[in-house]
C-alpha atoms as a PDB file:
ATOM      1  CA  UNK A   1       3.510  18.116   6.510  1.00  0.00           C
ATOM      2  CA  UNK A   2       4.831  20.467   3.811  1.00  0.00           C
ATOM      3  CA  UNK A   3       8.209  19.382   4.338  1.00  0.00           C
ATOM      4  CA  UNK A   4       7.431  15.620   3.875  1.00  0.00           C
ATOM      5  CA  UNK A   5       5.643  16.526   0.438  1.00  0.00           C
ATOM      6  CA  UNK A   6       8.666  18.458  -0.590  1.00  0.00           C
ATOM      7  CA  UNK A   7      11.006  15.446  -0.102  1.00  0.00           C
ATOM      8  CA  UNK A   8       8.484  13.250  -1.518  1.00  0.00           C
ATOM      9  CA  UNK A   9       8.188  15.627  -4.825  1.00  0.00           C
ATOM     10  CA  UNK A  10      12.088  15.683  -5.606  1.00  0.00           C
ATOM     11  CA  UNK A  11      12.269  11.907  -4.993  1.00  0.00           C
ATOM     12  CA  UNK A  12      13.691  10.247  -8.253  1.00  0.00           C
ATOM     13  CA  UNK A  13      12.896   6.794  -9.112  1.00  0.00           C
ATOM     14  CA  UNK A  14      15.385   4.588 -10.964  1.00  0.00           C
ATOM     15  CA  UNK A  15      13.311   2.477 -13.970  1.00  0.00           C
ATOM     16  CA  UNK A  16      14.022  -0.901 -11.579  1.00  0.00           C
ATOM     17  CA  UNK A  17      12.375   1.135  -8.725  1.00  0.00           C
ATOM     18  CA  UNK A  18       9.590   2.248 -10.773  1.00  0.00           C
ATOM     19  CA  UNK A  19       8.907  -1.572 -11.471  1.00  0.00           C
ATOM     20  CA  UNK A  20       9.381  -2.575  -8.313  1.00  0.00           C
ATOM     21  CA  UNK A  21       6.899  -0.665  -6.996  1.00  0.00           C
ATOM     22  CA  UNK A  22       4.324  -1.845  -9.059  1.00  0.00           C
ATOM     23  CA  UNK A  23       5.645  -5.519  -8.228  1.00  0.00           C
ATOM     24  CA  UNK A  24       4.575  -4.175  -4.425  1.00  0.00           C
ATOM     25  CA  UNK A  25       1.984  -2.558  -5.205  1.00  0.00           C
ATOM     26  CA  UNK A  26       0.480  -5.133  -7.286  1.00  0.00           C
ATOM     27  CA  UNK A  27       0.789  -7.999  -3.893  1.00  0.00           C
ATOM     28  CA  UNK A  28      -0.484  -5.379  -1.086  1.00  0.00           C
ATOM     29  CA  UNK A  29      -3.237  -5.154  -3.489  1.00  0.00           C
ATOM     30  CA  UNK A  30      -3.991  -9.013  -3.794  1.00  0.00           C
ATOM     31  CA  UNK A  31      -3.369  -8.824   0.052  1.00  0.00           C
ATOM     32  CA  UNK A  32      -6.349  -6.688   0.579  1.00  0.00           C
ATOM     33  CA  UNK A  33      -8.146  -8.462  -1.440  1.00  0.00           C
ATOM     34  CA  UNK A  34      -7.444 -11.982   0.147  1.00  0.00           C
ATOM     35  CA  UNK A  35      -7.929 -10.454   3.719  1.00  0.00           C
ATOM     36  CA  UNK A  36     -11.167  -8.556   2.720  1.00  0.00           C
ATOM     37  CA  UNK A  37     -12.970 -12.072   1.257  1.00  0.00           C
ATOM     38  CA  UNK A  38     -11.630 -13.791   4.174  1.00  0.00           C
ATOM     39  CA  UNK A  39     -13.223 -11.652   6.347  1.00  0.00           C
ATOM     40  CA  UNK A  40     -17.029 -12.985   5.562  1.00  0.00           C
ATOM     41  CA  UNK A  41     -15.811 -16.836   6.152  1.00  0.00           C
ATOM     42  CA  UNK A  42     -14.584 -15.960   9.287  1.00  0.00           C
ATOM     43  CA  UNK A  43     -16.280 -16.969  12.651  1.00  0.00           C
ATOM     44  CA  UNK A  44     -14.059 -16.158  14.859  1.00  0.00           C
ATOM     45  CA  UNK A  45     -14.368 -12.279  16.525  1.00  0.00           C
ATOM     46  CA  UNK A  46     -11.006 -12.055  17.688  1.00  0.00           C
ATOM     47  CA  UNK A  47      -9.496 -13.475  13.865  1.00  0.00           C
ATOM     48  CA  UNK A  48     -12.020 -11.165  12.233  1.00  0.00           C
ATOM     49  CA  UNK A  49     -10.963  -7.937  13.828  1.00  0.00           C
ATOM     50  CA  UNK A  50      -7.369  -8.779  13.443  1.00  0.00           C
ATOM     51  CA  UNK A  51      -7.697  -9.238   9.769  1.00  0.00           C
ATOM     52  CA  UNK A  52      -9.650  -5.875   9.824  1.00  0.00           C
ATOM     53  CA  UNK A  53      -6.675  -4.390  11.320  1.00  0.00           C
ATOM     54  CA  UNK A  54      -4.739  -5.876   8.695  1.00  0.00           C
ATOM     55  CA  UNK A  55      -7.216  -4.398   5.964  1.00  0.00           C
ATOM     56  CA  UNK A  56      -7.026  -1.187   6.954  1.00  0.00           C
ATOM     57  CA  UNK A  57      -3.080  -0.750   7.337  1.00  0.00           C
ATOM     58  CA  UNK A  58      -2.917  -2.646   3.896  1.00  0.00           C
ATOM     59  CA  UNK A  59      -5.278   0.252   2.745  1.00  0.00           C
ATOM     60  CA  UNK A  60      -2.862   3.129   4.283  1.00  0.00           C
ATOM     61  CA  UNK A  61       0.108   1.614   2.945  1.00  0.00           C
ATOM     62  CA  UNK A  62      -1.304   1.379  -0.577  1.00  0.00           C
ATOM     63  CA  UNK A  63      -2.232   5.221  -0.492  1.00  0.00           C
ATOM     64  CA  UNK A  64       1.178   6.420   0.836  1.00  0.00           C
ATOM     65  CA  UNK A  65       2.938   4.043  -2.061  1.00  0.00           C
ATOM     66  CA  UNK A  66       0.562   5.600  -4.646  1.00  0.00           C
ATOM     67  CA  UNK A  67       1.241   9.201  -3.137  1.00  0.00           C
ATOM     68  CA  UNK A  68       5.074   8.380  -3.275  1.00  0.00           C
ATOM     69  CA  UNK A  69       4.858   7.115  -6.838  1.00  0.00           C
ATOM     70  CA  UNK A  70       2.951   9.932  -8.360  1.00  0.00           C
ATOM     71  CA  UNK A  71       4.812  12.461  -7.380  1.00  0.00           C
ATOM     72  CA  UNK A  72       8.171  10.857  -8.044  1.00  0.00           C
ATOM     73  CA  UNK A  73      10.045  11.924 -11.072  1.00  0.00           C
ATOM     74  CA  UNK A  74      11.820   9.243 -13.214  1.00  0.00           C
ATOM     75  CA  UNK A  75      15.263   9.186 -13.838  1.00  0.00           C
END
């Protein structure tokens, strides 16, 4: 664990990068929004859980972008 945080500390973002990663960070977030509404019109069990799958890896992959970002440096 240590060793990913050091790689992910002396990571160096490019100012494109830096906007692009707000550009993804910006649709995962509509994502989760979209999948979490959807979730109470839903009727379906099987649909349901899948799009609670789909929340919750949307959720992980938000944190680990935000994690990335902030400790990035900018070049």
């Amino acid at each position: 664990m240590c060793l990913e945080v050091k790689i992910v500390t002396e990571q160096q973002l490019a100012f494109h990068e830096t906007m692009d990663t707000h550009e993804i960070l910006n649709f995962k977030t509509v994502c989760l929004l979209k999948s979490k509404l959807m979730q109470g019109v839903v009727f379906d069990q099987d649909l349901r859980a899948l799009m609670e799958k789909d929340v919750q890896m949307t959720m992980k992959h938000i944190k680990e972008l935000q994690d990335s970002y902030l400790h990035a440096k900018l070049q």
